[in-house]
PDB file of N, CA and C in Angstrom:
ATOM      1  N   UNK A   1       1.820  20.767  -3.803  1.00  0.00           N
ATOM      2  CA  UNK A   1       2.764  20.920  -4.886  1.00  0.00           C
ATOM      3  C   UNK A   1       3.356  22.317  -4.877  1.00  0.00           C
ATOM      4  N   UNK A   2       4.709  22.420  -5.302  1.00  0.00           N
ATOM      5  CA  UNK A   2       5.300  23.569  -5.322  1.00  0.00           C
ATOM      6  C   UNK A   2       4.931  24.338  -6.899  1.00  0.00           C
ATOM      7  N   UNK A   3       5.600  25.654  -6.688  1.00  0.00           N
ATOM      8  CA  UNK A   3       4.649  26.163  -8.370  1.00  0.00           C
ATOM      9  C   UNK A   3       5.484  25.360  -9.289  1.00  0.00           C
ATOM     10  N   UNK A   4       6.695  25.003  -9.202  1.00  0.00           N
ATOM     11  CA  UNK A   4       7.349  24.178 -10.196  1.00  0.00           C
ATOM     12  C   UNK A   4       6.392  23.053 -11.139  1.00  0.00           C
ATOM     13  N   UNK A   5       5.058  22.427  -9.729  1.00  0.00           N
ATOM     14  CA  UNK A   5       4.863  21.008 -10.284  1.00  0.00           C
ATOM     15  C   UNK A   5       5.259  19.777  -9.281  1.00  0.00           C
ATOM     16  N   UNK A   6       6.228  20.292  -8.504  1.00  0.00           N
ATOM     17  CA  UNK A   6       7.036  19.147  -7.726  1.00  0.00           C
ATOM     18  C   UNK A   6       6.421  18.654  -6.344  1.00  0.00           C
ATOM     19  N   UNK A   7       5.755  17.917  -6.154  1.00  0.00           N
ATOM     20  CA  UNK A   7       5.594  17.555  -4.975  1.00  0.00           C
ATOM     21  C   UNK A   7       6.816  17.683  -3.620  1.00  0.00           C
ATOM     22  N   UNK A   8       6.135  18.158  -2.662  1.00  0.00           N
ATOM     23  CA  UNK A   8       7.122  18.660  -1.430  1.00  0.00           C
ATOM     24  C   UNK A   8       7.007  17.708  -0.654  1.00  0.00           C
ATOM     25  N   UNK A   9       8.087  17.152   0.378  1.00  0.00           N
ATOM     26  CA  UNK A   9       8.623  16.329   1.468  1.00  0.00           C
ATOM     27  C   UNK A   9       7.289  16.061   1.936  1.00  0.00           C
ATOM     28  N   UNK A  10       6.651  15.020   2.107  1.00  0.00           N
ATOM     29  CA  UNK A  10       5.514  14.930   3.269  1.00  0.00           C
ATOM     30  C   UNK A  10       4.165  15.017   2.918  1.00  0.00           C
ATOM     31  N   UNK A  11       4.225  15.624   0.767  1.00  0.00           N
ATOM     32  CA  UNK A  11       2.772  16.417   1.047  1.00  0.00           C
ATOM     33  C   UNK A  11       1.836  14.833   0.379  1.00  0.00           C
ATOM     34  N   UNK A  12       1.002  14.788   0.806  1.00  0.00           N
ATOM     35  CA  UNK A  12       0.394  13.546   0.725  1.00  0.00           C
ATOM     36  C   UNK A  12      -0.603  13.844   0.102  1.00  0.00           C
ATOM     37  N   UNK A  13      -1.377  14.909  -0.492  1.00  0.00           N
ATOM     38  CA  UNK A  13      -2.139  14.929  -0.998  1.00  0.00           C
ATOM     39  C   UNK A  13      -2.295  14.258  -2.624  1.00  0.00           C
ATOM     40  N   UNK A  14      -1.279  13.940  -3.288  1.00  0.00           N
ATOM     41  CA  UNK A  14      -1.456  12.907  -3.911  1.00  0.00           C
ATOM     42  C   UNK A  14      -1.214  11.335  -4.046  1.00  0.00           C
ATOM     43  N   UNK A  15      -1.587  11.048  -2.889  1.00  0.00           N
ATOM     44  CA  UNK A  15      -1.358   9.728  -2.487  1.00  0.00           C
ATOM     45  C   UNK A  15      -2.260   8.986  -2.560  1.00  0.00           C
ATOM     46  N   UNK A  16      -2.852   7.842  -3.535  1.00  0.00           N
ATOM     47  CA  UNK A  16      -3.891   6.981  -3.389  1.00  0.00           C
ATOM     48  C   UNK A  16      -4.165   5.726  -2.220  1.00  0.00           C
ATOM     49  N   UNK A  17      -5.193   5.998  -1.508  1.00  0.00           N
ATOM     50  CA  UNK A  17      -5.116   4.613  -0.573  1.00  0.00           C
ATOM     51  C   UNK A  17      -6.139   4.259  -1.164  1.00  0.00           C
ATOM     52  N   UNK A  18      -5.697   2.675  -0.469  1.00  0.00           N
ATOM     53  CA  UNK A  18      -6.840   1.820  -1.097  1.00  0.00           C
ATOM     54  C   UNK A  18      -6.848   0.732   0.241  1.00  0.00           C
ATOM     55  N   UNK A  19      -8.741   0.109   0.585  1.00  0.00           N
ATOM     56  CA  UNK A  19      -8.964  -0.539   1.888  1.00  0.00           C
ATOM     57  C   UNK A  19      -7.672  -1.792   1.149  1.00  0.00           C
ATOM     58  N   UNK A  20      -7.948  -2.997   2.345  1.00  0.00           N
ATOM     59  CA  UNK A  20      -7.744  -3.908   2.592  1.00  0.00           C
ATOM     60  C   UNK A  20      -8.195  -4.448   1.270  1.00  0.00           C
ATOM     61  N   UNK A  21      -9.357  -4.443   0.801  1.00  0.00           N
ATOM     62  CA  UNK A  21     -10.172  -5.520  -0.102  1.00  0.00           C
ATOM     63  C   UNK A  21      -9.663  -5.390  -1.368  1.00  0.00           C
ATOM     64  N   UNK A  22      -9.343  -3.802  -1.203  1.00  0.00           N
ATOM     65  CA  UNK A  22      -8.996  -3.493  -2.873  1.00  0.00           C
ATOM     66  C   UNK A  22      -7.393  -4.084  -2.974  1.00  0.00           C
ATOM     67  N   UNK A  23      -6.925  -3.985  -1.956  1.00  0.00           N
ATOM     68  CA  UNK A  23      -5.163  -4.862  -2.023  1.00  0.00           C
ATOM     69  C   UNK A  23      -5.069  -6.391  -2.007  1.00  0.00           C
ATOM     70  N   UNK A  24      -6.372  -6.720  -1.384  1.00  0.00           N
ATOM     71  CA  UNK A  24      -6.353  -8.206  -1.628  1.00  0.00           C
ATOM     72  C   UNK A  24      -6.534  -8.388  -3.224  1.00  0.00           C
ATOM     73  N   UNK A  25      -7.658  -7.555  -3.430  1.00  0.00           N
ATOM     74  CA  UNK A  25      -7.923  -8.229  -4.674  1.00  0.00           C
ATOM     75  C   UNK A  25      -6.946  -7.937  -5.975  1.00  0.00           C
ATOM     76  N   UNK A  26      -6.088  -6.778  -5.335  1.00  0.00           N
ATOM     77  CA  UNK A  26      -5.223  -6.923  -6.577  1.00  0.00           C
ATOM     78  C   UNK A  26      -4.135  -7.540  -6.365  1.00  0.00           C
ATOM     79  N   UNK A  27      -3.886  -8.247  -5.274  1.00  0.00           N
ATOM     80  CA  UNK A  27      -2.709  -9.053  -5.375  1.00  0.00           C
ATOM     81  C   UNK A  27      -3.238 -10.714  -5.289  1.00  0.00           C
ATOM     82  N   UNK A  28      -4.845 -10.630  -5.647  1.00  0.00           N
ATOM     83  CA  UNK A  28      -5.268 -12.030  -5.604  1.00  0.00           C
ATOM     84  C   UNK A  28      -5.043 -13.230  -4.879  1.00  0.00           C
ATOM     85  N   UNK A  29      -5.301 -12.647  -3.369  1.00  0.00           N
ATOM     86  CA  UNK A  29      -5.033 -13.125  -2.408  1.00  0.00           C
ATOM     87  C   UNK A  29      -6.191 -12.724  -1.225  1.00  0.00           C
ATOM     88  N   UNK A  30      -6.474 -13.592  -0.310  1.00  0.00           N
ATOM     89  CA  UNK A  30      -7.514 -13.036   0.922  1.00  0.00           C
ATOM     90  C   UNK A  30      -7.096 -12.056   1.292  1.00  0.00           C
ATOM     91  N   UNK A  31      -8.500 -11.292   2.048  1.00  0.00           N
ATOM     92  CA  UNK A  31      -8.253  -9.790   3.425  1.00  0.00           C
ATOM     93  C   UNK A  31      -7.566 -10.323   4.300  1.00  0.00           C
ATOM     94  N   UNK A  32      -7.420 -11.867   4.486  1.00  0.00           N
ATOM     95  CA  UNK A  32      -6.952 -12.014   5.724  1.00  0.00           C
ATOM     96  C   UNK A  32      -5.512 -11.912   5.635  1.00  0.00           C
ATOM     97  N   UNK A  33      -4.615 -12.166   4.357  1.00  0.00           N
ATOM     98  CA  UNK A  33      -3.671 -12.449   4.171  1.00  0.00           C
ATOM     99  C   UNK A  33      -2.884 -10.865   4.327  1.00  0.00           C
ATOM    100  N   UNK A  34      -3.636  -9.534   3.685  1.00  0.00           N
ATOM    101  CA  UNK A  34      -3.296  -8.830   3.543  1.00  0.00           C
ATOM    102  C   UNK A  34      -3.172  -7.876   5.288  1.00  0.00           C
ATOM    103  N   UNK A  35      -4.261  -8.603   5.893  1.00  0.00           N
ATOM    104  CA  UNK A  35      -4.306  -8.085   7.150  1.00  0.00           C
ATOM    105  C   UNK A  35      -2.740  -8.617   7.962  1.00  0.00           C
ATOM    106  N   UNK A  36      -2.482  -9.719   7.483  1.00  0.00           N
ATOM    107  CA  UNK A  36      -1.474 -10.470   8.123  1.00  0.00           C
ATOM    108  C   UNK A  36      -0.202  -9.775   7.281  1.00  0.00           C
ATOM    109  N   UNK A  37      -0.095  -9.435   6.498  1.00  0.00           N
ATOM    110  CA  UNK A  37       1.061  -8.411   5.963  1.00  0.00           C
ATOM    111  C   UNK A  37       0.821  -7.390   6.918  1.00  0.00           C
ATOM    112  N   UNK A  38      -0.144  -6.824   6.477  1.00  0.00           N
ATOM    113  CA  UNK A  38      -0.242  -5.413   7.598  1.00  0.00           C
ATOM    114  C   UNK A  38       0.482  -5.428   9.243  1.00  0.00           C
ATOM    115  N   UNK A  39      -0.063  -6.684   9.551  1.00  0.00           N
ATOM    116  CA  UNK A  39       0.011  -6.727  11.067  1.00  0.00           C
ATOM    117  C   UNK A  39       1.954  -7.329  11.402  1.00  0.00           C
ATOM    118  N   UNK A  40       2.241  -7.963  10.350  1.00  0.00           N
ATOM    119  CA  UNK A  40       3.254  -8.243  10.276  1.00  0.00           C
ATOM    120  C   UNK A  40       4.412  -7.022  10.250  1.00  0.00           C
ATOM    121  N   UNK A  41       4.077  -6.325   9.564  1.00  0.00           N
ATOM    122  CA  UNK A  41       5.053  -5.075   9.528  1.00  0.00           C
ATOM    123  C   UNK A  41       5.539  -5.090   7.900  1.00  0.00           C
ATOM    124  N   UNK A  42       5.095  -6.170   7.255  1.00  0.00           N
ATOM    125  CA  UNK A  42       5.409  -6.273   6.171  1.00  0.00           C
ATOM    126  C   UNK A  42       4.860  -5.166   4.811  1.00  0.00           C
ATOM    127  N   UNK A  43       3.652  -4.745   5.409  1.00  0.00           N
ATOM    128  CA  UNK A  43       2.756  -4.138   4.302  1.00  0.00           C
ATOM    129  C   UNK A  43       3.151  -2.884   5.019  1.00  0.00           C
ATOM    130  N   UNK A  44       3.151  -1.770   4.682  1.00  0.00           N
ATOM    131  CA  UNK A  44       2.985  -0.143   5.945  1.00  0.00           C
ATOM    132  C   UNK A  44       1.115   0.051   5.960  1.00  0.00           C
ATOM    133  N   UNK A  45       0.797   0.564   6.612  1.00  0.00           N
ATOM    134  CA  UNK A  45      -0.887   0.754   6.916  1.00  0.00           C
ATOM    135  C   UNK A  45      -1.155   1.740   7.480  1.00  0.00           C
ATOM    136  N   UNK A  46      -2.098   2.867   7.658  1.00  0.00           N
ATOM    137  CA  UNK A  46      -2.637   4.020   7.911  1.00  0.00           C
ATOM    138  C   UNK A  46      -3.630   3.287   8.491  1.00  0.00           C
ATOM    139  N   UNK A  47      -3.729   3.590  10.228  1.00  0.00           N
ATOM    140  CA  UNK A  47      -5.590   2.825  10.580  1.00  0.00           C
ATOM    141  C   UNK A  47      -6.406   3.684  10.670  1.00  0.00           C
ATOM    142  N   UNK A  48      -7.357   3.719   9.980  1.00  0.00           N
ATOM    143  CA  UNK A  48      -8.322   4.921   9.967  1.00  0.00           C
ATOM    144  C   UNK A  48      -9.501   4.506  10.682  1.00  0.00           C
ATOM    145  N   UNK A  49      -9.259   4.658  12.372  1.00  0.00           N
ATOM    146  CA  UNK A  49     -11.013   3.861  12.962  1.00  0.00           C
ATOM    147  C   UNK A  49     -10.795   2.350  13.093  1.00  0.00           C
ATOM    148  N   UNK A  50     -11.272   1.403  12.431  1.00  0.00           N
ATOM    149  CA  UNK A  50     -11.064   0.485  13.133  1.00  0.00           C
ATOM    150  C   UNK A  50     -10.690  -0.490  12.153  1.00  0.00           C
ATOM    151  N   UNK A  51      -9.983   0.745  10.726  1.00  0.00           N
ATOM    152  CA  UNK A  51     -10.462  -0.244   9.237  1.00  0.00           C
ATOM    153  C   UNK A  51      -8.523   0.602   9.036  1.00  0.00           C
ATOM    154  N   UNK A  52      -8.219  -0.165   7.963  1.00  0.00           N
ATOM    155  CA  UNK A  52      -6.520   0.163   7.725  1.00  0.00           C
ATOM    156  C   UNK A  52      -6.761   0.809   5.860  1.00  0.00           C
ATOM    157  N   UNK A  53      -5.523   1.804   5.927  1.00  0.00           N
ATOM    158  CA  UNK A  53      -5.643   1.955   4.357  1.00  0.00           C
ATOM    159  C   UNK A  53      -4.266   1.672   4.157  1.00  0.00           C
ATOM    160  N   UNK A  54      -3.980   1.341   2.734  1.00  0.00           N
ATOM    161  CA  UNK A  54      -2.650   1.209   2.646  1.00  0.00           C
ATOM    162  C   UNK A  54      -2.537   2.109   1.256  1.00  0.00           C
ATOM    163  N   UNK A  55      -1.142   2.538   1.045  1.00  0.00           N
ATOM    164  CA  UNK A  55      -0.998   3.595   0.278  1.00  0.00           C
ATOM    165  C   UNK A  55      -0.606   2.557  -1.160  1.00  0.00           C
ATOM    166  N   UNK A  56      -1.544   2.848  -1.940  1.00  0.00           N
ATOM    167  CA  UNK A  56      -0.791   2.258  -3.577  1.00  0.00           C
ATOM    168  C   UNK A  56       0.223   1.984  -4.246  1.00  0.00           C
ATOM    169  N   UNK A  57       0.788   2.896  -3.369  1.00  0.00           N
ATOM    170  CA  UNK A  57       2.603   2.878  -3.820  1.00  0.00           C
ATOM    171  C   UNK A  57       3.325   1.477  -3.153  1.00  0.00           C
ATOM    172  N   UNK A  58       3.267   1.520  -2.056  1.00  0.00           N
ATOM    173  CA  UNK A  58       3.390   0.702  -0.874  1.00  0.00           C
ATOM    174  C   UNK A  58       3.104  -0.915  -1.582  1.00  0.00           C
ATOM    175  N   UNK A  59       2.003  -1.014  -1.780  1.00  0.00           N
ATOM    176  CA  UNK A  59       1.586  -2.022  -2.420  1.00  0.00           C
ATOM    177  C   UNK A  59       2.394  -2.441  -3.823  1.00  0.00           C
ATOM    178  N   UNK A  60       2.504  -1.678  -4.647  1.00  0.00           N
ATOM    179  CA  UNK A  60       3.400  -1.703  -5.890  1.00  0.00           C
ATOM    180  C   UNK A  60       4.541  -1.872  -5.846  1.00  0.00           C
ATOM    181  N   UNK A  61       5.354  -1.562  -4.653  1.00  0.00           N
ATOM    182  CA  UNK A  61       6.868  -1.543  -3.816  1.00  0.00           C
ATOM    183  C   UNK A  61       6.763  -2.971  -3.280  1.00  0.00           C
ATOM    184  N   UNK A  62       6.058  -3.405  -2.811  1.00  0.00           N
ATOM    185  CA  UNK A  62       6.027  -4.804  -2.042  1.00  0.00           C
ATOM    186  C   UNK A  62       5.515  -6.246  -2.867  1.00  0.00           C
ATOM    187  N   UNK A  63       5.025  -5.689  -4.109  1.00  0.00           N
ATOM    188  CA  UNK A  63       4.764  -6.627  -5.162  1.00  0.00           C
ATOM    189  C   UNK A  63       6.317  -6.924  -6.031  1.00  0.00           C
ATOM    190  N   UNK A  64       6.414  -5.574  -5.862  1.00  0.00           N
ATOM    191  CA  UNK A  64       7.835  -5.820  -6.856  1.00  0.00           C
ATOM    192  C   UNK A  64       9.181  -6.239  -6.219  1.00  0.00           C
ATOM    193  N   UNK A  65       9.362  -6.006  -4.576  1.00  0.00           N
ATOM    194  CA  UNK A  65      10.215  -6.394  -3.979  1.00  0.00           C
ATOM    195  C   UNK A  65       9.741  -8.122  -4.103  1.00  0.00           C
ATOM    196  N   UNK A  66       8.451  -8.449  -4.284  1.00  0.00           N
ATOM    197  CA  UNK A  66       8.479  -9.929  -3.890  1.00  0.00           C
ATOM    198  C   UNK A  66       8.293 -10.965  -5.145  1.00  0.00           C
ATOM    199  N   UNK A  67       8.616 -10.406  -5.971  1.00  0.00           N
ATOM    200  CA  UNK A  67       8.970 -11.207  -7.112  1.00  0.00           C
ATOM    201  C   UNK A  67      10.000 -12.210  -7.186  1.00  0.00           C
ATOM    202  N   UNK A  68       9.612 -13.195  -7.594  1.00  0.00           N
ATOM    203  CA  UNK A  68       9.996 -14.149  -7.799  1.00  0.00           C
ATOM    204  C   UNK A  68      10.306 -14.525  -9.013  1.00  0.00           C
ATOM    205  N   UNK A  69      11.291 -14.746  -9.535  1.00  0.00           N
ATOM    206  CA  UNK A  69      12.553 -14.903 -11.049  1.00  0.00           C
ATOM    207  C   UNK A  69      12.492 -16.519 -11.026  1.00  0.00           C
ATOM    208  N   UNK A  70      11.682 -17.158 -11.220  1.00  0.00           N
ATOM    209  CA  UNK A  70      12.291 -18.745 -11.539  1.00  0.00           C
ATOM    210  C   UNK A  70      12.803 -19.004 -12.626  1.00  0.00           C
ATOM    211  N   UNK A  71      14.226 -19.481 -13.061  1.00  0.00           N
ATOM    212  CA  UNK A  71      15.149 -19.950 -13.872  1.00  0.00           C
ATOM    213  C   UNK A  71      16.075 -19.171 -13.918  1.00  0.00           C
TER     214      UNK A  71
END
């Protein structure tokens, strides 16, 4: 953060990730499904080792892009 308060281009230190399990479960759906976003290109993913994180935001961006309006 700059002294303003403002987060700077890139700085990631306030960025929440969360595994696979915790995105399944909040979009109430399987790991596998979320793995298959991931792998799809659909979800963005950080692989850390042999396990993926995905950033919270990311997740909140892709819930809300995939809303669905019936009527």
């Amino acid at each position: 953060m700059t002294p303003s308060g403002e987060n700077r281009p890139g700085d990631i230190s306030e960025v929440k990730f969360l595994t696979v399990a915790e995105v399944a479960a909040t979009m109430r759906v399987s790991k596998m499904t979320v793995y298959r976003l991931v792998h799809n290109g659909e979800l963005p993913a950080v692989q850390v080792g042999r396990s993926f994180r995905i950033n919270e935001d990311d997740v909140n961006e892709y819930l809300r892009k995939s809303f669905y309006n019936a009527g």
